[in-house]
Protein backbone atom coordinates (compact mmCIF):
# COMPACT_ATOMS: atom_id res chain seq x y z
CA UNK A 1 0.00 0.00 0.00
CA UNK A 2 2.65 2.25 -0.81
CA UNK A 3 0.10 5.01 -2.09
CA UNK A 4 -1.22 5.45 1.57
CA UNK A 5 2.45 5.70 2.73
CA UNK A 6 2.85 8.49 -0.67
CA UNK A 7 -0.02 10.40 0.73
CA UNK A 8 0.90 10.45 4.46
CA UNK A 9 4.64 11.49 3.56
CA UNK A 10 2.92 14.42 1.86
CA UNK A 11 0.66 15.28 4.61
CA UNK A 12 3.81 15.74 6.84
CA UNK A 13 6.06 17.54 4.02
CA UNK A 14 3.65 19.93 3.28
CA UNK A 15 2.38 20.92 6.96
CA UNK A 16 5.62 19.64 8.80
CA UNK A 17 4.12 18.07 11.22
CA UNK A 18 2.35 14.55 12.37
CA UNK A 19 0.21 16.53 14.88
CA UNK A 20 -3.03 15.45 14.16
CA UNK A 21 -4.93 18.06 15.64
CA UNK A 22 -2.98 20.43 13.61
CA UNK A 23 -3.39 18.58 10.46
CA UNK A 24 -7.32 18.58 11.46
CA UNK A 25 -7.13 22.40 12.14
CA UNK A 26 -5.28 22.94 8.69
CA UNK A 27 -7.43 20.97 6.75
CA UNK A 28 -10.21 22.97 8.43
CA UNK A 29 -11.95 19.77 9.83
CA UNK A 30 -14.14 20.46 12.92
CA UNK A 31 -13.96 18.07 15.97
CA UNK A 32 -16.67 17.89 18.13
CA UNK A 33 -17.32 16.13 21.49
CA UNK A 34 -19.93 14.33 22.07
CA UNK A 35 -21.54 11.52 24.68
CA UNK A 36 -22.99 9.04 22.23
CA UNK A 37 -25.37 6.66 23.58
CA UNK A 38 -24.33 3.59 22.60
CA UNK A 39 -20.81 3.16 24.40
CA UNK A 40 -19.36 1.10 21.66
CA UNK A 41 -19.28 4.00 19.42
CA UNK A 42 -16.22 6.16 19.62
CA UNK A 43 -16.72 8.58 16.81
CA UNK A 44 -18.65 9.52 13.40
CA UNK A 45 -17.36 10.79 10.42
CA UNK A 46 -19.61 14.01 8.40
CA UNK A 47 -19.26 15.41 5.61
CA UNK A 48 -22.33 18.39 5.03
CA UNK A 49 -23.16 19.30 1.36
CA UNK A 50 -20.25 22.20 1.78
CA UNK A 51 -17.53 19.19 1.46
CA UNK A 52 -17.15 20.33 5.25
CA UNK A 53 -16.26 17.83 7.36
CA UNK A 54 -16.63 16.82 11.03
CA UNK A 55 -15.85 14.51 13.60
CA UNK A 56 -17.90 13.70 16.46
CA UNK A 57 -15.41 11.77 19.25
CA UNK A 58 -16.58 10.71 22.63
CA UNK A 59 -15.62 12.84 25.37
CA UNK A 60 -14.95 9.74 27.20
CA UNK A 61 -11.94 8.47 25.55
CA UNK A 62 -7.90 8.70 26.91
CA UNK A 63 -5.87 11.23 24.99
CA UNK A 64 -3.90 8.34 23.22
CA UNK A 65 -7.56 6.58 22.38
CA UNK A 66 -8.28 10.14 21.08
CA UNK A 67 -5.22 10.80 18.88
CA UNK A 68 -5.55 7.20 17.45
CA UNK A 69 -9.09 7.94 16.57
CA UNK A 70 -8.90 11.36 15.09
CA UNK A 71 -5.63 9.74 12.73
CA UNK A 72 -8.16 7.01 11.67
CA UNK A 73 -10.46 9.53 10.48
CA UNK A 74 -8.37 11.41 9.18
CA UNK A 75 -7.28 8.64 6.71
CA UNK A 76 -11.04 8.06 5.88
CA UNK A 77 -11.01 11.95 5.06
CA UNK A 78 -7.89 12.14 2.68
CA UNK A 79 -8.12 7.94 1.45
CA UNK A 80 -11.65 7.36 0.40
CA UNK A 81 -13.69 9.75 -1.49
CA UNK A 82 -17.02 8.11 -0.80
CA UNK A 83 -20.08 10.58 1.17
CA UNK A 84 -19.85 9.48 4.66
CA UNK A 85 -23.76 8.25 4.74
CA UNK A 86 -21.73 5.11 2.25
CA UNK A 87 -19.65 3.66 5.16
CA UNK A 88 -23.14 2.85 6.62
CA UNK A 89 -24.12 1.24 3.46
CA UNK A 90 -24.28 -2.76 2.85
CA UNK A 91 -22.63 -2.49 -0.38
CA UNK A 92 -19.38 -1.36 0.61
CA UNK A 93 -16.34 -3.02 1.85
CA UNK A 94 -15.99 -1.71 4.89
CA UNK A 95 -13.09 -3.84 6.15
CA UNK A 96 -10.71 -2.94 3.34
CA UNK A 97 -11.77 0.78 3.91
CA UNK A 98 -11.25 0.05 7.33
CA UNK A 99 -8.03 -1.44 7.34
CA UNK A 100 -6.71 1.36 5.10
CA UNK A 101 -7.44 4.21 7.60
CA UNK A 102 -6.05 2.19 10.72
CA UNK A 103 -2.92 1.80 8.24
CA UNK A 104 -2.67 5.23 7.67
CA UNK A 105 -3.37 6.17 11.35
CA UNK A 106 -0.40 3.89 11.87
CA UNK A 107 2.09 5.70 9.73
CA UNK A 108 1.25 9.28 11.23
CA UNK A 109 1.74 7.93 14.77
CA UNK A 110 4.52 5.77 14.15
CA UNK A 111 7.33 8.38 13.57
CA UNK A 112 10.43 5.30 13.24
CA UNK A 113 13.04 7.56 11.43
CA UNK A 114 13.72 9.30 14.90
CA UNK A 115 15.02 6.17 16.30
CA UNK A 116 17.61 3.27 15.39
CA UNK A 117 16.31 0.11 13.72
CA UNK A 118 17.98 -1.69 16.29
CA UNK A 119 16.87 0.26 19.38
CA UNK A 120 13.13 -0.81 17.59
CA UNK A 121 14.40 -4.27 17.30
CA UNK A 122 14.99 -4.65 21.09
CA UNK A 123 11.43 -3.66 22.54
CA UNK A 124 8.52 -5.67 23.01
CA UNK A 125 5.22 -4.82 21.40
CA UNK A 126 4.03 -3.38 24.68
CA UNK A 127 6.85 -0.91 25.23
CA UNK A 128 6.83 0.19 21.52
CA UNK A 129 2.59 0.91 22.31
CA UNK A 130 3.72 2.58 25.57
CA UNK A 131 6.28 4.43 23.93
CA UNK A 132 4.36 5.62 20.81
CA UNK A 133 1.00 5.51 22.54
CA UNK A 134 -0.48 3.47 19.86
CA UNK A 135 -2.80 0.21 20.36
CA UNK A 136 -1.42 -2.63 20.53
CA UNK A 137 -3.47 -3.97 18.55
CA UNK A 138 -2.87 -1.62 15.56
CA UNK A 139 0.79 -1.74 16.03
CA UNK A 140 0.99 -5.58 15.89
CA UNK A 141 -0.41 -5.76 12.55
CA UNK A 142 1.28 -3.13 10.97
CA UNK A 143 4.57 -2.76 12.64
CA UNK A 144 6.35 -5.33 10.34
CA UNK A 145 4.79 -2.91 7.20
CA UNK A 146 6.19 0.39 8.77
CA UNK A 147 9.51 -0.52 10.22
């Protein structure tokens, strides 16, 4: 998937930074907390008939839980140029779709050129999610693709 790693090398060259709240703020993408009322639900993409869009996050979440989020969104913003009211829709993939934006989320956290290949090589999966307050979860399955 070297196009998602293209476009997220942009991102950074052109705004020079992996902040995502000031790639959000740049991009002129409005967050917006909110308590939704079904806890499994962490956040909702829109996109109004403007082309503006906005994220809805639970207030609830942990900073890192936030950041993840928002970079998953993010990819779904700049990766896939389906209306949002699609991702709801029985006809599309969602898991590919999915997959794409936690691989994107992955490359804007995972900032690997800082450090030695070898330093990498000597910490477990746990201390690398500590360290880059990432998942686990998405750092096991995509560490292997961004190291």
């Amino acid at each position: 998937m070297q196009w998602i790693r293209d476009i997220v090398t942009g991102l950074i060259e052109t705004y020079d930074t992996r902040d995502v709240n000031e790639l959000l703020d740049y991009l002129e993408v409005t967050i917006i907390p909110k308590k939704f009322v079904n806890p499994d639900v962490k956040a909702r993409l829109y996109k109004d008939p403007l082309e503006n869009y906005y994220i809805y996050i639970s207030e609830d979440l942990d900073e890192n839980t936030k950041r993840y989020i928002l970079c998953h969104e993010l990819g779904h913003i700049l990766l896939h140029i389906l209306p949002c009211e699609y991702y709801y829709s029985s006809r599309v993939n969602k898991g590919k779709l999915e997959y794409q934006a936690d691989y994107f989320a992955s490359l804007l956290l995972l900032d690997v050129k800082s450090f030695e290949q070898c330093y990498l090589e000597n910490l477990s999966i746990d201390q690398l999610s500590a360290y880059f307050k990432i998942p686990k979860e998405l750092l096991q399955y995509n560490l292997e693709k961004v190291i």
